[in-house]
PDB file of N, CA and C in Angstrom:
ATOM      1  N   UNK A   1     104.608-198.189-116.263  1.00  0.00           N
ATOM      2  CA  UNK A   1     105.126-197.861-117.561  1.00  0.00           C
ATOM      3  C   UNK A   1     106.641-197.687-117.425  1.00  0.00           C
ATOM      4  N   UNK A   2     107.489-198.188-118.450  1.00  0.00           N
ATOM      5  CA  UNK A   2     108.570-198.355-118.220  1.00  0.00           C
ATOM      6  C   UNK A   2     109.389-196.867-118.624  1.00  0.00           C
ATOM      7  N   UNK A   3     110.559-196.168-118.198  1.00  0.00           N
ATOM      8  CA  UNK A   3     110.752-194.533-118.520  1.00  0.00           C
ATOM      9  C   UNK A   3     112.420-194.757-119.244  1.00  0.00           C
ATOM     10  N   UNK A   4     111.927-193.685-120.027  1.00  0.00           N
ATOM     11  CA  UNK A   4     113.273-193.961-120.605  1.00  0.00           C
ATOM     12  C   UNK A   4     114.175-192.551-120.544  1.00  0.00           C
ATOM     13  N   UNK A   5     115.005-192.404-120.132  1.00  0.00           N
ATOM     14  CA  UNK A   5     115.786-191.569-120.028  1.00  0.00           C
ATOM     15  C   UNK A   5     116.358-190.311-121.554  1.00  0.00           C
ATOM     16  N   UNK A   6     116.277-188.966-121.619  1.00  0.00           N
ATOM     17  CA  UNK A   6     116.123-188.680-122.885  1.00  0.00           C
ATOM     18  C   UNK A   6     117.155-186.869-121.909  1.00  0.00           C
ATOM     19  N   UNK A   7     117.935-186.782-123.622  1.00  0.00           N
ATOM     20  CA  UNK A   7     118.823-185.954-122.845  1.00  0.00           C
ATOM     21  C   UNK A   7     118.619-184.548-123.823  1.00  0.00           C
ATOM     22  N   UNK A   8     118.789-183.339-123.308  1.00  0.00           N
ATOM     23  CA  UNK A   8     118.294-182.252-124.563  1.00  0.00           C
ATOM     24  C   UNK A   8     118.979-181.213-124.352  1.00  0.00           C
ATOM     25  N   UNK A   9     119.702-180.533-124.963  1.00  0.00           N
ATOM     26  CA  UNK A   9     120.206-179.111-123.934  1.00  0.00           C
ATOM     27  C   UNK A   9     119.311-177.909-125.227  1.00  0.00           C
ATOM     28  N   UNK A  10     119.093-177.174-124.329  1.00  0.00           N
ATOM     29  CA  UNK A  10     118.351-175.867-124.318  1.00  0.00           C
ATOM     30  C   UNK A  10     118.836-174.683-123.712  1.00  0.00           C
ATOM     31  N   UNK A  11     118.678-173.637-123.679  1.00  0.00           N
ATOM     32  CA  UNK A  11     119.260-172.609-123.498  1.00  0.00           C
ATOM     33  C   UNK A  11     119.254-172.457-122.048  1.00  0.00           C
ATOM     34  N   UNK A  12     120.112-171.658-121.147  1.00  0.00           N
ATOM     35  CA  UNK A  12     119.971-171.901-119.504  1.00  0.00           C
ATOM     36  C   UNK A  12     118.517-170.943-118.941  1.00  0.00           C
ATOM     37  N   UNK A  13     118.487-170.044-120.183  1.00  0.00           N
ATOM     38  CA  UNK A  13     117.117-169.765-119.527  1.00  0.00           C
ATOM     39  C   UNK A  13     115.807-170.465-119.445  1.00  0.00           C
ATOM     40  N   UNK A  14     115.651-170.975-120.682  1.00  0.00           N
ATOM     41  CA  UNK A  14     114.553-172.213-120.873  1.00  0.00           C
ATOM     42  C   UNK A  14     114.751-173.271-119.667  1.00  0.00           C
ATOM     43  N   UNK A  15     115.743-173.743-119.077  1.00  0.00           N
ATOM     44  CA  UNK A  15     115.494-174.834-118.703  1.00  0.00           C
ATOM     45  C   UNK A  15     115.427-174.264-116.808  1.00  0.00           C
ATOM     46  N   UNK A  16     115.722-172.773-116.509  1.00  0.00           N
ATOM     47  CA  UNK A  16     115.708-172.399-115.406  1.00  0.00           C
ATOM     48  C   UNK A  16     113.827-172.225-115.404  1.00  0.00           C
ATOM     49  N   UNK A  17     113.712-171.292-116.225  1.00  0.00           N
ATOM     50  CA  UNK A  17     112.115-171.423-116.492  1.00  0.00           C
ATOM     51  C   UNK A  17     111.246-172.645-116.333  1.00  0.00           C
ATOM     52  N   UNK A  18     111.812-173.941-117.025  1.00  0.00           N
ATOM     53  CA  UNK A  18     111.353-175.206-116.659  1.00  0.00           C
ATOM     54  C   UNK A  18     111.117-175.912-115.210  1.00  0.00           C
ATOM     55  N   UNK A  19     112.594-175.415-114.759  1.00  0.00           N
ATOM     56  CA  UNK A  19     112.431-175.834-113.347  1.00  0.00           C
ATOM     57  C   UNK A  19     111.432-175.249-112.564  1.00  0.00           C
ATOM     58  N   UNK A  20     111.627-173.853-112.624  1.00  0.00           N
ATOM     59  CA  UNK A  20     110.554-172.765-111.851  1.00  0.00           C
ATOM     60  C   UNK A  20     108.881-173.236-111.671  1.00  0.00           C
ATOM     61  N   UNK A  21     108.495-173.948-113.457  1.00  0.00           N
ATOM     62  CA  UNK A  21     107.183-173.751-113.811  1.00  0.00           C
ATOM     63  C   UNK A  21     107.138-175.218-113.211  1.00  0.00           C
ATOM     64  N   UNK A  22     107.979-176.519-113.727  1.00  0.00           N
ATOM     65  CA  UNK A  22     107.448-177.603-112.878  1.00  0.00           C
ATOM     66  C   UNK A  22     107.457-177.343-111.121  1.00  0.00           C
ATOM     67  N   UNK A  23     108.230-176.507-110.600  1.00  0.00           N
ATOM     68  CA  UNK A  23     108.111-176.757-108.868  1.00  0.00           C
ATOM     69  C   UNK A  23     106.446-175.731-108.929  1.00  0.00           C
ATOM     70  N   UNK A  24     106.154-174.979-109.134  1.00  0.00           N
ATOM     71  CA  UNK A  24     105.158-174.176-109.040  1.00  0.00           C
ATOM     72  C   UNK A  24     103.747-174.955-108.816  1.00  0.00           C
ATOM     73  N   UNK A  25     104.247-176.580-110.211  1.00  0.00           N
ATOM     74  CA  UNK A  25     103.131-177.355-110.313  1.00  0.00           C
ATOM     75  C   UNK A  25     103.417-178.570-109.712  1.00  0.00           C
ATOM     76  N   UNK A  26     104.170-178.128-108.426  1.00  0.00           N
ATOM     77  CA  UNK A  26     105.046-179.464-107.867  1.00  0.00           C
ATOM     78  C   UNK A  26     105.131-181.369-108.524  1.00  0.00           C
ATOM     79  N   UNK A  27     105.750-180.953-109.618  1.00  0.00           N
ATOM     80  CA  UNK A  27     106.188-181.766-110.271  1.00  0.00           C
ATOM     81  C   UNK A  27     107.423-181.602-110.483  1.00  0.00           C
ATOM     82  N   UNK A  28     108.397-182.776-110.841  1.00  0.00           N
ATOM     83  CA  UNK A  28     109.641-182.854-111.501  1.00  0.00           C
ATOM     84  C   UNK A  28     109.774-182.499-112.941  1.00  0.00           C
ATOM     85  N   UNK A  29     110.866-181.824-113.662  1.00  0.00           N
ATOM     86  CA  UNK A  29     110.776-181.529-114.566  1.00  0.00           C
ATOM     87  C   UNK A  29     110.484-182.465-115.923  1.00  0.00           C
ATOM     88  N   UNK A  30     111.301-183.764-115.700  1.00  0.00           N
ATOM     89  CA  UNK A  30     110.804-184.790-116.500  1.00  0.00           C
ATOM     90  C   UNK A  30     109.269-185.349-116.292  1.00  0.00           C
ATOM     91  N   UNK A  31     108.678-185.205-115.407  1.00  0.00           N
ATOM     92  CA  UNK A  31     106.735-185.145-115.501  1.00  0.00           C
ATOM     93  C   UNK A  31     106.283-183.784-115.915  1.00  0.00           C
ATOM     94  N   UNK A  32     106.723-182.846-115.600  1.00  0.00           N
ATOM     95  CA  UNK A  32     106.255-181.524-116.492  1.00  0.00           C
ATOM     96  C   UNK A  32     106.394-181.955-117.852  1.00  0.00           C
ATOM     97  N   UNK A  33     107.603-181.845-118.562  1.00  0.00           N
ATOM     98  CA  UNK A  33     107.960-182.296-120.111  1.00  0.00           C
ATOM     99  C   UNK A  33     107.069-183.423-120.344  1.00  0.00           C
ATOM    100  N   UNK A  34     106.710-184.266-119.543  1.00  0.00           N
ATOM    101  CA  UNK A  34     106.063-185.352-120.352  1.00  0.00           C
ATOM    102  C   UNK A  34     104.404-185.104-120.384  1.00  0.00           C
ATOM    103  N   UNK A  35     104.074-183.877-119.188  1.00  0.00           N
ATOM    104  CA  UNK A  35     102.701-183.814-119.400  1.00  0.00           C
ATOM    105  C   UNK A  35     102.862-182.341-120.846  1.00  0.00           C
ATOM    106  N   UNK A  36     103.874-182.093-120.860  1.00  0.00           N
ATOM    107  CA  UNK A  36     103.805-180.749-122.337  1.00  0.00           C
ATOM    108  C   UNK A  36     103.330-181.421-123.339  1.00  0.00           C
ATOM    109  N   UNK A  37     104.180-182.742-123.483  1.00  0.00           N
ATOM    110  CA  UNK A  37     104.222-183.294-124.213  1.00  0.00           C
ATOM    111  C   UNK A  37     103.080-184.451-125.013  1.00  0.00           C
ATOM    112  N   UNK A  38     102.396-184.316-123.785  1.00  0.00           N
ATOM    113  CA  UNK A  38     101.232-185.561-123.615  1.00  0.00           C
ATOM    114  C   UNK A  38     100.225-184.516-124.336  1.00  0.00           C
ATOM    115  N   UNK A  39     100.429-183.399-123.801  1.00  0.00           N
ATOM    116  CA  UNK A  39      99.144-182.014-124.244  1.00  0.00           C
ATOM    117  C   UNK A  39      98.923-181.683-125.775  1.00  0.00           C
ATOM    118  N   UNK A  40     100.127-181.528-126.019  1.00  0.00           N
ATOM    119  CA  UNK A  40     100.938-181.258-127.593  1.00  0.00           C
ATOM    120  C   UNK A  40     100.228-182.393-128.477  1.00  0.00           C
ATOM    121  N   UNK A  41     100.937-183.463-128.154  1.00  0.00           N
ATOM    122  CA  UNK A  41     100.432-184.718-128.917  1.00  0.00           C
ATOM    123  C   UNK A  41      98.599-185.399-128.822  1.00  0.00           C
ATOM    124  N   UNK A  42      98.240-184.530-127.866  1.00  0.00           N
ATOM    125  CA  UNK A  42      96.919-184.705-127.741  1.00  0.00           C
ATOM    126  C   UNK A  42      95.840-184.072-128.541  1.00  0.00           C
ATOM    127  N   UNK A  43      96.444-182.827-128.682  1.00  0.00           N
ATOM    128  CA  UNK A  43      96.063-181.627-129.344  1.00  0.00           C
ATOM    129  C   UNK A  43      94.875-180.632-128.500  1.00  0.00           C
ATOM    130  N   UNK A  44      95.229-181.183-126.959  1.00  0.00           N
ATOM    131  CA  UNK A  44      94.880-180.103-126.039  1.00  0.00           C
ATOM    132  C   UNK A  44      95.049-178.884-125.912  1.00  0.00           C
ATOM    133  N   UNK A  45      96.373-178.473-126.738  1.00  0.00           N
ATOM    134  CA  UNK A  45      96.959-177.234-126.184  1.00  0.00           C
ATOM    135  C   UNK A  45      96.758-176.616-127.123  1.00  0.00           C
ATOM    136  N   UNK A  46      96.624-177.224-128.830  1.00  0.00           N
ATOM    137  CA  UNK A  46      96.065-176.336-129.443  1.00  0.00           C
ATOM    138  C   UNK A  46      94.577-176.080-129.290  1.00  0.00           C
ATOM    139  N   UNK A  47      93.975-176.895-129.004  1.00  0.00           N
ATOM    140  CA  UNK A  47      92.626-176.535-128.262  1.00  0.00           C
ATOM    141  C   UNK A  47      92.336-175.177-127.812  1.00  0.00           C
ATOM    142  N   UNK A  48      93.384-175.142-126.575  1.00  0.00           N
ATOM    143  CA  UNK A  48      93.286-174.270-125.800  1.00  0.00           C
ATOM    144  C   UNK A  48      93.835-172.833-126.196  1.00  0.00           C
ATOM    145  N   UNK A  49      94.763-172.888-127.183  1.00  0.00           N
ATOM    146  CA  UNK A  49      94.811-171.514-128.176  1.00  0.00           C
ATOM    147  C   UNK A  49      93.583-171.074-128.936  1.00  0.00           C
ATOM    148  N   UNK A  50      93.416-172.322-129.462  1.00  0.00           N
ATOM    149  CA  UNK A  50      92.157-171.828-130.262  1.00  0.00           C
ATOM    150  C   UNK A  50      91.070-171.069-129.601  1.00  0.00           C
ATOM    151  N   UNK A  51      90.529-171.739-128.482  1.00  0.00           N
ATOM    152  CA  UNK A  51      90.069-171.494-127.681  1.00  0.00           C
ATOM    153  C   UNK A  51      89.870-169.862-127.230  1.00  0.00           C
ATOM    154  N   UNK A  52      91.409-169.486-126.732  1.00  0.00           N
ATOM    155  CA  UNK A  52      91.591-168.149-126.205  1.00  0.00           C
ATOM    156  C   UNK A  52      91.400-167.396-127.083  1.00  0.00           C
ATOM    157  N   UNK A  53      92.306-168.025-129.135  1.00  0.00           N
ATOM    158  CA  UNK A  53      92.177-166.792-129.530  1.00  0.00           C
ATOM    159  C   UNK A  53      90.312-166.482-130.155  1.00  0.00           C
ATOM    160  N   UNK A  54      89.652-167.245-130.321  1.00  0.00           N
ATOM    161  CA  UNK A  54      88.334-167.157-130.000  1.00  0.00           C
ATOM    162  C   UNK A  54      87.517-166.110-129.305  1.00  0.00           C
ATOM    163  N   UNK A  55      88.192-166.416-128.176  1.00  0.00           N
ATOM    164  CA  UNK A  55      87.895-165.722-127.336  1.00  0.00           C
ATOM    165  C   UNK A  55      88.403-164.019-126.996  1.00  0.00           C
ATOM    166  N   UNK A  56      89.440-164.061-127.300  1.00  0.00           N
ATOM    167  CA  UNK A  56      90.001-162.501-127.881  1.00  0.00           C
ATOM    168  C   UNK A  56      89.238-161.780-128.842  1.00  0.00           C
ATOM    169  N   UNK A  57      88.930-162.539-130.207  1.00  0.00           N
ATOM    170  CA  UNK A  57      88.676-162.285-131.097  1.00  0.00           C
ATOM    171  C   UNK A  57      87.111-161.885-130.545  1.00  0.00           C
ATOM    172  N   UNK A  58      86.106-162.545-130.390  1.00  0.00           N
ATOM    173  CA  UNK A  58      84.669-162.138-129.451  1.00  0.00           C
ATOM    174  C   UNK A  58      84.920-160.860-128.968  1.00  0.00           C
ATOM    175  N   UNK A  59      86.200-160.454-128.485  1.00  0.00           N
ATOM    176  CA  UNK A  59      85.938-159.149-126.897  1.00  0.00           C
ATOM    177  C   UNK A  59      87.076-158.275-127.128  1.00  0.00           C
ATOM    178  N   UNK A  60      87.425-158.244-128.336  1.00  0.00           N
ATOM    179  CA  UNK A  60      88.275-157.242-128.491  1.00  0.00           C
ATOM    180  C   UNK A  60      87.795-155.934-128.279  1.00  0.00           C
ATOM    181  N   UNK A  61      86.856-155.947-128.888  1.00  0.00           N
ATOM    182  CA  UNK A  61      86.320-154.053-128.373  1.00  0.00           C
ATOM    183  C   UNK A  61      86.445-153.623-126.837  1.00  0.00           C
ATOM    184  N   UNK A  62      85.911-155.323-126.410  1.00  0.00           N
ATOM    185  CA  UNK A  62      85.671-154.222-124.593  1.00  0.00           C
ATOM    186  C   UNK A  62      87.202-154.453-124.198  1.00  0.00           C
ATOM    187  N   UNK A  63      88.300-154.787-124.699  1.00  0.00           N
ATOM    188  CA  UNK A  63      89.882-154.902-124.109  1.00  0.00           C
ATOM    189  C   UNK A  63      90.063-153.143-124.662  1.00  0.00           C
ATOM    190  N   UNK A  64      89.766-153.164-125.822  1.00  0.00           N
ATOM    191  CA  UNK A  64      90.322-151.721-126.444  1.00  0.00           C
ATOM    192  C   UNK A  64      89.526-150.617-125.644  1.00  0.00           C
ATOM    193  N   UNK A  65      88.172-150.603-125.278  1.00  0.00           N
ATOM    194  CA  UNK A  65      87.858-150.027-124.592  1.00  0.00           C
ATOM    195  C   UNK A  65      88.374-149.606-123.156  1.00  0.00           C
ATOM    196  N   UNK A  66      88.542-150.651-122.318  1.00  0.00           N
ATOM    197  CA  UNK A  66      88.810-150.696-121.114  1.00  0.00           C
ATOM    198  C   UNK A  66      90.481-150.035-121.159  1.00  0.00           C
ATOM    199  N   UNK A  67      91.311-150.542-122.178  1.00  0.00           N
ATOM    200  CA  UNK A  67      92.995-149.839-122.110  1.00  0.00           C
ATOM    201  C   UNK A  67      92.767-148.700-122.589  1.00  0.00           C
ATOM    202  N   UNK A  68      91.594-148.024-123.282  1.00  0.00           N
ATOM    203  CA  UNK A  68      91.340-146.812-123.840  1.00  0.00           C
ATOM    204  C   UNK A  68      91.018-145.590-122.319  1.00  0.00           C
ATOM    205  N   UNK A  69      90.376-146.113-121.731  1.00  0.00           N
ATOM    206  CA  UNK A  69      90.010-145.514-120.693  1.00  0.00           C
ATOM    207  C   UNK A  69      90.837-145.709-119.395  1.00  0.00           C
ATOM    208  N   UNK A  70      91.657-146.852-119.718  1.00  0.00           N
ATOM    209  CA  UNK A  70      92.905-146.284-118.633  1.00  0.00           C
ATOM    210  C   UNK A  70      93.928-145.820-118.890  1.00  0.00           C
ATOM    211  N   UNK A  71      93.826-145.317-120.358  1.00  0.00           N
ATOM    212  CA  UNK A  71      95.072-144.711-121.132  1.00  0.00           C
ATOM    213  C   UNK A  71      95.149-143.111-120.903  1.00  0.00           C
ATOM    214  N   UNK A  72      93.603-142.805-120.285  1.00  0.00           N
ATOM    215  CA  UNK A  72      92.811-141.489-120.589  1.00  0.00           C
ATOM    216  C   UNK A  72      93.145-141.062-119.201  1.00  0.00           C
ATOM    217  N   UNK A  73      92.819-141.978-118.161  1.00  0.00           N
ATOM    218  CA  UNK A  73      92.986-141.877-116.752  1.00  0.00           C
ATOM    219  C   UNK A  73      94.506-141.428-115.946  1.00  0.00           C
ATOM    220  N   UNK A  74      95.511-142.163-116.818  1.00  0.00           N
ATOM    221  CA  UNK A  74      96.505-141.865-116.746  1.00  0.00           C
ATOM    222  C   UNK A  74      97.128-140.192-117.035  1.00  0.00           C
ATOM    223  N   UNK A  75      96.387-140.283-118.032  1.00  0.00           N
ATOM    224  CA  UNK A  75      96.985-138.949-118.782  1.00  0.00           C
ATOM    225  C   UNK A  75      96.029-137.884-117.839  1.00  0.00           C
ATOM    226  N   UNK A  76      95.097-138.075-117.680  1.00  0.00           N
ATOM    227  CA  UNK A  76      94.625-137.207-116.730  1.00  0.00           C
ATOM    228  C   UNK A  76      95.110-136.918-115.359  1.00  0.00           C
ATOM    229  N   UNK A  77      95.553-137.785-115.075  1.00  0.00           N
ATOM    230  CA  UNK A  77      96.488-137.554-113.737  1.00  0.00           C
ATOM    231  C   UNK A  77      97.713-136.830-113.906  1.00  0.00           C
ATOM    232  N   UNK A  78      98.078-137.445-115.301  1.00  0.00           N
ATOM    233  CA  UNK A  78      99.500-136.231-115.176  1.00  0.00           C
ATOM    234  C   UNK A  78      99.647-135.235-115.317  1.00  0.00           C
ATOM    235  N   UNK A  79      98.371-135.018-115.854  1.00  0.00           N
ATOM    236  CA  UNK A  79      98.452-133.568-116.375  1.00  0.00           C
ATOM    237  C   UNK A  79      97.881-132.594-114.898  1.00  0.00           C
TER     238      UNK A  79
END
């Protein structure tokens, strides 16, 4: 596939972040951006929100529970 060169400026933190997250996934940053991009346009990634918030939405009680009782734990120690 033939690549075409594409130029963007973004803020220096965004694009330090970019670098960070493509070496992590040892990729170059222009194959990171193009797999964001591939995800986006796929509608994978909203998938995968949907997905989570789904999934939040299911188990919210036992999150509120569980930070409830280490909220309790805490305070019990300090005191």
């Amino acid at each position: 596939m033939a690549k075409t060169q594409l130029g963007a400026r973004v803020d220096e933190d965004v694009a330090e972040l970019a670098k960070k997250r493509a070496a992590d996934l040892g990729l170059s940053v222009g194959d990171y951006l193009a797999r964001l991009v591939q995800d986006d346009a796929s509608g994978l990634r909203a998938r995968a929100v949907d997905a989570a918030t789904r999934f939040l939405a299911e188990h919210q009680a036992l999150f509120d529970e569980a930070e409830q009782a280490q909220q309790a734990s805490r305070e019990t120690r300090a005191a």
